[in-house]
C-alpha atoms as a PDB file:
ATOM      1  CA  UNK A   1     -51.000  53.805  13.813  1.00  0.00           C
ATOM      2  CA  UNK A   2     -52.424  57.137  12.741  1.00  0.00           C
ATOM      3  CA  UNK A   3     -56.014  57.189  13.106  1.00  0.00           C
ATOM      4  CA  UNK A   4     -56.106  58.810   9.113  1.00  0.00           C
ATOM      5  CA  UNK A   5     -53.726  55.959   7.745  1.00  0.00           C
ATOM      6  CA  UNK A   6     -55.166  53.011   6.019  1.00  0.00           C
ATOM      7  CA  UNK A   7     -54.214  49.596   7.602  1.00  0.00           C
ATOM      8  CA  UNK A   8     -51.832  47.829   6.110  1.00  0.00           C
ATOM      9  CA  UNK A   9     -53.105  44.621   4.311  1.00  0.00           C
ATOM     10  CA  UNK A  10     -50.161  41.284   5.149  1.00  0.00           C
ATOM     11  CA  UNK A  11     -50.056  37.933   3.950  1.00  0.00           C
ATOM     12  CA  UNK A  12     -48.657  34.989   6.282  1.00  0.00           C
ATOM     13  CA  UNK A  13     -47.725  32.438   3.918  1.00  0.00           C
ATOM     14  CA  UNK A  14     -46.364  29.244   4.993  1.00  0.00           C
ATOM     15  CA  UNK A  15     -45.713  25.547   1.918  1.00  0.00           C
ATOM     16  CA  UNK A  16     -45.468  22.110   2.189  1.00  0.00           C
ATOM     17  CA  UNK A  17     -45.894  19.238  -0.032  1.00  0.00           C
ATOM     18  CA  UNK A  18     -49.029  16.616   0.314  1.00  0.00           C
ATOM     19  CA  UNK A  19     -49.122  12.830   1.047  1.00  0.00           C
ATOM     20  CA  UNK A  20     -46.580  11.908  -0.994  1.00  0.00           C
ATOM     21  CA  UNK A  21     -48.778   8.641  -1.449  1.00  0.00           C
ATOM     22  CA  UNK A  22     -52.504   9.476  -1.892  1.00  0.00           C
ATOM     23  CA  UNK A  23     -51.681  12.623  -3.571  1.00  0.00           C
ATOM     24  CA  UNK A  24     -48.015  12.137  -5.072  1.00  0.00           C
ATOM     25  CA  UNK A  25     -45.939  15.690  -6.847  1.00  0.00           C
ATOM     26  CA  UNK A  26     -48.885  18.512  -4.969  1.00  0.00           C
ATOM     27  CA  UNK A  27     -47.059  21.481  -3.621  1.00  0.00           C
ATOM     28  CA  UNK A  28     -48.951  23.471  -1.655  1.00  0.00           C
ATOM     29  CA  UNK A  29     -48.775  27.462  -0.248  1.00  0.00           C
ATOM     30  CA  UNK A  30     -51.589  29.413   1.939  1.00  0.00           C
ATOM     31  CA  UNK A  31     -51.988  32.246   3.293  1.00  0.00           C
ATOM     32  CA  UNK A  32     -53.609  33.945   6.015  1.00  0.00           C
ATOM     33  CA  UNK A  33     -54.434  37.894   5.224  1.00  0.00           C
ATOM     34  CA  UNK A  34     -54.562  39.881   8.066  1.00  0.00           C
ATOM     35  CA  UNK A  35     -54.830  43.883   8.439  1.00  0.00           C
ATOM     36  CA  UNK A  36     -51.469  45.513  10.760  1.00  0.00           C
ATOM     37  CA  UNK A  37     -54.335  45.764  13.457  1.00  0.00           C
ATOM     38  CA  UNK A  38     -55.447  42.003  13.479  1.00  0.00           C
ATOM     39  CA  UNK A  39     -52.164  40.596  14.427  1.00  0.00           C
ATOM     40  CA  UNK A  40     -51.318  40.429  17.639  1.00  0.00           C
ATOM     41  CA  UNK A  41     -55.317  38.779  18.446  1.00  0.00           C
ATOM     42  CA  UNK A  42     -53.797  36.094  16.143  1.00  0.00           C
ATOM     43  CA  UNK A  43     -51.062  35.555  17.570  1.00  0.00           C
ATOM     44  CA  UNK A  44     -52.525  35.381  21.211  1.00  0.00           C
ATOM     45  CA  UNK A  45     -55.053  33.144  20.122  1.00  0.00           C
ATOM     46  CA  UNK A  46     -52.590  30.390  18.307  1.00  0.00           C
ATOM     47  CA  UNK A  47     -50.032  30.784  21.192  1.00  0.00           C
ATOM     48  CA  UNK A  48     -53.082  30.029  23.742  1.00  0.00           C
ATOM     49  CA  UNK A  49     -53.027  26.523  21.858  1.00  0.00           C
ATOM     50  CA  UNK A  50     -49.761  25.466  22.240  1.00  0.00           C
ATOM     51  CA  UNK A  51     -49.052  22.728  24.861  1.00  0.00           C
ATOM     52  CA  UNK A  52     -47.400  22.932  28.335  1.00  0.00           C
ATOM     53  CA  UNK A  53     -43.509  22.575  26.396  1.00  0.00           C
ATOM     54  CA  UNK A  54     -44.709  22.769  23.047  1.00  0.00           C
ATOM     55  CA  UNK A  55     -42.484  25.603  21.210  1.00  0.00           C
ATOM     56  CA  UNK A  56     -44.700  25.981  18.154  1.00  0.00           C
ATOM     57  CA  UNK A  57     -47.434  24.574  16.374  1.00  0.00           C
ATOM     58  CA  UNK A  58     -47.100  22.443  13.318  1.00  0.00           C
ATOM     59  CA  UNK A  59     -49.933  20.732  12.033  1.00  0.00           C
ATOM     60  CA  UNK A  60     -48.143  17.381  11.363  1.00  0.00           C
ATOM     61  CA  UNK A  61     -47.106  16.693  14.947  1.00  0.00           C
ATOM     62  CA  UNK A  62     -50.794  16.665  16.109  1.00  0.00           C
ATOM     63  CA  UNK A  63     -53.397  14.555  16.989  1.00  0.00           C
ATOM     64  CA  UNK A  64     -56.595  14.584  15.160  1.00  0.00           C
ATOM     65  CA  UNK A  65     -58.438  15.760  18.158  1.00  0.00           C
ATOM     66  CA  UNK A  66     -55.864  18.336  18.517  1.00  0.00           C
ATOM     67  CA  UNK A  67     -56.580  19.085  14.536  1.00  0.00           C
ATOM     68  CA  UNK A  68     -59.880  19.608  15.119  1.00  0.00           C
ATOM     69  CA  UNK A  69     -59.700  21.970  18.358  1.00  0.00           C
ATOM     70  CA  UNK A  70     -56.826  24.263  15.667  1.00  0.00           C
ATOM     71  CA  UNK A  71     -58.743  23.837  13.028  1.00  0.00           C
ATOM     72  CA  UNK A  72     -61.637  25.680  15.126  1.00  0.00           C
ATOM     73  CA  UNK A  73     -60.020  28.042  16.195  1.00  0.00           C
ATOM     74  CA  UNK A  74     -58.642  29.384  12.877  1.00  0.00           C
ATOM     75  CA  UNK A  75     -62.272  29.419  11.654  1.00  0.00           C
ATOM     76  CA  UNK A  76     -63.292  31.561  14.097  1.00  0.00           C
ATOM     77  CA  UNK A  77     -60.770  33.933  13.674  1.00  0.00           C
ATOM     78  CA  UNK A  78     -62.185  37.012  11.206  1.00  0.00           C
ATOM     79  CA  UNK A  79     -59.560  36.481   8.078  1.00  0.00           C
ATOM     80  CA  UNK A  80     -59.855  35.220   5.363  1.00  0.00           C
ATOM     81  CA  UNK A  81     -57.344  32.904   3.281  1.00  0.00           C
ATOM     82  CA  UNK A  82     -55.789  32.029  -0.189  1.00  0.00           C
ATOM     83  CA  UNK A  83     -54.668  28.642  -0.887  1.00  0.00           C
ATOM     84  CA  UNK A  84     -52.690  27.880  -4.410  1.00  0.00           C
ATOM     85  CA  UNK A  85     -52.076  24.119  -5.161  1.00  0.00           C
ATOM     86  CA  UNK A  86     -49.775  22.917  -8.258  1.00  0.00           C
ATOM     87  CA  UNK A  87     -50.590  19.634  -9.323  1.00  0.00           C
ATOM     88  CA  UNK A  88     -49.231  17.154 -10.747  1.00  0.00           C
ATOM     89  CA  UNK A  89     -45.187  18.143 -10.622  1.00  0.00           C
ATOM     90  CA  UNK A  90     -43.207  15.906 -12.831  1.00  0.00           C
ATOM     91  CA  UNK A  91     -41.408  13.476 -11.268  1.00  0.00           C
ATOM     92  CA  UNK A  92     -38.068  14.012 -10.205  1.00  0.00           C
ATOM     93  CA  UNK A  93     -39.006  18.065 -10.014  1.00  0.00           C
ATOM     94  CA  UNK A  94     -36.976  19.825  -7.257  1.00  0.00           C
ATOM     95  CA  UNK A  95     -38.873  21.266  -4.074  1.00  0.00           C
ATOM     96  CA  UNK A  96     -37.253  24.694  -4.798  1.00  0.00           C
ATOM     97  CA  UNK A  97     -38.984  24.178  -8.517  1.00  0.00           C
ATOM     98  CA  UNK A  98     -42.302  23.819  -7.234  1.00  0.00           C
ATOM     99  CA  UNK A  99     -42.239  26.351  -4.475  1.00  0.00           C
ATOM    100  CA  UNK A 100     -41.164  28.828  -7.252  1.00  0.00           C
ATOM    101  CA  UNK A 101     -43.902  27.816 -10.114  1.00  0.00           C
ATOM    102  CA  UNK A 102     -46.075  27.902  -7.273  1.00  0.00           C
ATOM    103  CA  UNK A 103     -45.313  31.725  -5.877  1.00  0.00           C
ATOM    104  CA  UNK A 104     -45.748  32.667  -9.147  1.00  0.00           C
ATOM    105  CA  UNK A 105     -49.458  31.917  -8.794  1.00  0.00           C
ATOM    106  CA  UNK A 106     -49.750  32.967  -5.233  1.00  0.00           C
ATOM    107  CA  UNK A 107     -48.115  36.561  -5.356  1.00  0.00           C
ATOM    108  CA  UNK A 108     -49.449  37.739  -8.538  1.00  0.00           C
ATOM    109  CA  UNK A 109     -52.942  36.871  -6.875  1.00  0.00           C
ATOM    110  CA  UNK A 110     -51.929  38.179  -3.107  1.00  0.00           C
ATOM    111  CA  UNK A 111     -51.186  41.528  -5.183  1.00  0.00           C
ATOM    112  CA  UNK A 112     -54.326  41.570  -6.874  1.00  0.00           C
ATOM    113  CA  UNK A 113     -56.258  41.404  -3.095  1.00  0.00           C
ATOM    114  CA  UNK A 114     -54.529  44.515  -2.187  1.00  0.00           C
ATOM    115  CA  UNK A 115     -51.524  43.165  -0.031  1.00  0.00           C
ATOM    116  CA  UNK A 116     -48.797  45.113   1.091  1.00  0.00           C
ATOM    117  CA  UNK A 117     -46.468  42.758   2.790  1.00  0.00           C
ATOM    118  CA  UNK A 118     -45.954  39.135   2.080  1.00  0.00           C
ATOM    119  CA  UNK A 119     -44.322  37.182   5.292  1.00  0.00           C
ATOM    120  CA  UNK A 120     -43.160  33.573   4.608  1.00  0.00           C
ATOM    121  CA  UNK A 121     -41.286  31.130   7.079  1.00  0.00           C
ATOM    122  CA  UNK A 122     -37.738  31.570   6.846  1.00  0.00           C
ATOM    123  CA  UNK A 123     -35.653  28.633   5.328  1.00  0.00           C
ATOM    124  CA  UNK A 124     -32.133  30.456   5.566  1.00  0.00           C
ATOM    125  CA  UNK A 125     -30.557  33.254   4.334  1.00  0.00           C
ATOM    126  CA  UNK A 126     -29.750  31.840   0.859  1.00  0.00           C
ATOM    127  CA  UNK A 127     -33.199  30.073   0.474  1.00  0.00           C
ATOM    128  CA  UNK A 128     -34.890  33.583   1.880  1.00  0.00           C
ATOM    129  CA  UNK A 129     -32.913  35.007  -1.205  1.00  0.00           C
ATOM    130  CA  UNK A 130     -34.553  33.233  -4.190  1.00  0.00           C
ATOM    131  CA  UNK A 131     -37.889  34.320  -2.946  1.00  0.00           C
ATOM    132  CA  UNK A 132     -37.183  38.073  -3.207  1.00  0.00           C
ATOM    133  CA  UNK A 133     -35.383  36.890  -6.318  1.00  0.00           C
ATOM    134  CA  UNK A 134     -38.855  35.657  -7.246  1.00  0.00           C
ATOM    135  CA  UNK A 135     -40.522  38.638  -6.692  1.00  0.00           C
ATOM    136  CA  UNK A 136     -37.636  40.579  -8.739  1.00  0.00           C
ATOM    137  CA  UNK A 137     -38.789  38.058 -11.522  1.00  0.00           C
ATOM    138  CA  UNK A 138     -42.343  38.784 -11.452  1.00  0.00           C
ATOM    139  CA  UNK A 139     -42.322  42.689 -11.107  1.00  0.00           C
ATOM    140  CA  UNK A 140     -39.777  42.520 -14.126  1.00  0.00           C
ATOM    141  CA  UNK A 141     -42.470  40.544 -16.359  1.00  0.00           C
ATOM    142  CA  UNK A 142     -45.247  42.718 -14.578  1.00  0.00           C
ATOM    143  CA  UNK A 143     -47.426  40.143 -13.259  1.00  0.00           C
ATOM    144  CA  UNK A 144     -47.341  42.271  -9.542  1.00  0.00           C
ATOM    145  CA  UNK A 145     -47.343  45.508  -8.658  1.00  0.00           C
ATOM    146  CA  UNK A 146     -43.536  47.108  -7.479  1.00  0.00           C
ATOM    147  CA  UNK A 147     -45.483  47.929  -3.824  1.00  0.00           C
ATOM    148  CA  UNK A 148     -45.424  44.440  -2.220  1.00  0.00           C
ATOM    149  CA  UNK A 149     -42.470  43.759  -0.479  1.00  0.00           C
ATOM    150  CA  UNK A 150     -41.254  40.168   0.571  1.00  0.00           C
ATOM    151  CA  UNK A 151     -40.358  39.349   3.802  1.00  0.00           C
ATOM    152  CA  UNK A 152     -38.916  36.637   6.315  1.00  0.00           C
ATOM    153  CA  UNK A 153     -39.646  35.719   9.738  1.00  0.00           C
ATOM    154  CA  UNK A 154     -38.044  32.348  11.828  1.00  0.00           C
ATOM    155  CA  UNK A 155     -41.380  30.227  12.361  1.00  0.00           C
ATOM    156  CA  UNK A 156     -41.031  29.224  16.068  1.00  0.00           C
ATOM    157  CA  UNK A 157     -40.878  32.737  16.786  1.00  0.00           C
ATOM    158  CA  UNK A 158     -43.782  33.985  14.989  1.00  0.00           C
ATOM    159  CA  UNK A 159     -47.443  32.165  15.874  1.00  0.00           C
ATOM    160  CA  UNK A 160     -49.272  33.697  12.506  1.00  0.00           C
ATOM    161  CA  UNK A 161     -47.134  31.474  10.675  1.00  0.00           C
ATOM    162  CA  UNK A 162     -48.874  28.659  12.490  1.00  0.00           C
ATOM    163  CA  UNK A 163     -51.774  29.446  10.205  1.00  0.00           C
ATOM    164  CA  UNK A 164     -51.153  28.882   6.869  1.00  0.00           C
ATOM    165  CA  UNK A 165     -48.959  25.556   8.320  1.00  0.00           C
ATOM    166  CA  UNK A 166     -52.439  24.061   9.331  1.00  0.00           C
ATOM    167  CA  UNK A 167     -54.098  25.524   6.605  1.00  0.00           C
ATOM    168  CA  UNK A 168     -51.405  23.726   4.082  1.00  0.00           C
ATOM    169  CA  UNK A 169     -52.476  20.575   6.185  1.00  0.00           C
ATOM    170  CA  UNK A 170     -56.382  20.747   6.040  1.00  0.00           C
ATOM    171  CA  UNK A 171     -55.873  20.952   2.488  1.00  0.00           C
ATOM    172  CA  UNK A 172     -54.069  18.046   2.476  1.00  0.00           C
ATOM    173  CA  UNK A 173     -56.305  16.182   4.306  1.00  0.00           C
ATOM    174  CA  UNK A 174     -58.874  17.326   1.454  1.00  0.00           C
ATOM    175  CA  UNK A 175     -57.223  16.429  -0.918  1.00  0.00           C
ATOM    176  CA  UNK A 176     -56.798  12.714   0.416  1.00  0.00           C
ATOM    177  CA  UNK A 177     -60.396  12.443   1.123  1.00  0.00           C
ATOM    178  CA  UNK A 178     -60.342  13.721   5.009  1.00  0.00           C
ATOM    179  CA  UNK A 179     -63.297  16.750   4.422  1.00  0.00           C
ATOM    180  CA  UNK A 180     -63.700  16.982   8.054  1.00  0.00           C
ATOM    181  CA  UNK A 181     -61.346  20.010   8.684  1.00  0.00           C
ATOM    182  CA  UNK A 182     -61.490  21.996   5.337  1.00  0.00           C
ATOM    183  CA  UNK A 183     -65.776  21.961   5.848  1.00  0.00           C
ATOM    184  CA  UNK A 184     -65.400  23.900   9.235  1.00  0.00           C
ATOM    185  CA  UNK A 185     -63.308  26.701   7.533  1.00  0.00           C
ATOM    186  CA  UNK A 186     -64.439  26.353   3.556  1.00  0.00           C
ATOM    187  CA  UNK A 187     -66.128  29.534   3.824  1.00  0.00           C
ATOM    188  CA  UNK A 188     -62.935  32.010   4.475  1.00  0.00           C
ATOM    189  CA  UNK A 189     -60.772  30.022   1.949  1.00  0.00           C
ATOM    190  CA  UNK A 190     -59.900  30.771  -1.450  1.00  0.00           C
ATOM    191  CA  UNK A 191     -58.721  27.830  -2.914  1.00  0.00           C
ATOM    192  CA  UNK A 192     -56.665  27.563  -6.414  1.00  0.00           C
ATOM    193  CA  UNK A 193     -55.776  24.510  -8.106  1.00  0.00           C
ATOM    194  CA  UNK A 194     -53.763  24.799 -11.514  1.00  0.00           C
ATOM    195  CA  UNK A 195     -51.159  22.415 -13.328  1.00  0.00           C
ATOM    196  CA  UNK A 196     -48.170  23.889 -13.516  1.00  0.00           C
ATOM    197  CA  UNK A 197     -46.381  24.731 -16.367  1.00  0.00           C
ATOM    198  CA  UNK A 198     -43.750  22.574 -17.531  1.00  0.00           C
END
């Protein structure tokens, strides 16, 4: 990078729903904001935590004590984060349904923090599609700025996805009365919680 250019401002999103019993029709999508220049400290520092084998991190597959040494590490990492949950989903609502009610909180807001670049965890080419189809939506309406561009990236091969994955699982754990991880890394998250519309 040019040492006159300003650093490009990009948001690592990753979703997932909640306990399906202690906190039934949540859908929930974070975010780790990084500048261009931040990203490849990230990166070494989740890849340092992956196991002898282990291919990627995802927050579900680990151990508490494992939970706690990720959750640690994130916090001391100097980002900050945006978290958007949608709750309660009607019944019956369709995953793609709530991860689209929900990016239309999350990328109107991403915008309005000045980010360039939105990165989520590829689900396939025709999944990958409706997001940027999203983003068509919401320039069309005006609720973003034309600037931010959408993109992809396969989640095995890109550790700063590993973020927002654990972060979507803190907040689960939150939200089903587990405090323990979100009180180590509170402080650097912005968290939204909105009904959706019907």
């Amino acid at each position: 990078m040019n040492p006159g250019m300003a650093s490009s401002i990009i948001a690592w999103v990753d979703e997932s729903g909640s306990n399906t019993t202690d906190d039934p029709g949540t859908y929930i999508m974070a975010a780790a904001i990084t500048t261009d220049g931040q990203c490849e400290d990230v990166r070494d520092t989740m890849t340092r935590l992956l196991l002898p084998g282990q291919a990627k991190l995802h927050w579900r597959d680990e151990r508490a004590a494992r939970q706690h040494r990720i959750t640690d590490a994130i916090a001391a990492i100097d980002i900050e984060h945006l978290v958007v949950v949608t709750s309660p989903h009607l019944e019956g609502r369709l995953p793609e349904r709530r991860r689209r009610l929900t990016l239309e909180i999350l990328l109107p807001e991403l915008a309005a923090l000045g980010v360039d670049q939105v990165v989520l965890e590829s689900r396939g080419a025709k999944d990958d599609q409706r997001d940027r189809q999203m983003l068509d939506f919401l320039r069309r309406q005006s609720a973003i700025d034309t600037s931010l561009k959408v993109d992809h990236r396969v989640g095995r091969h890109e550790p700063l996805l590993w973020v927002p994955d654990s972060l979507c699982g803190i907040v689960t754990a939150y939200r089903c009365g587990n405090a323990g991880f979100y009180d180590k890394i509170a402080h650097k998250i912005t968290l939204t919680q909105l009904e959706p519309r019907t």
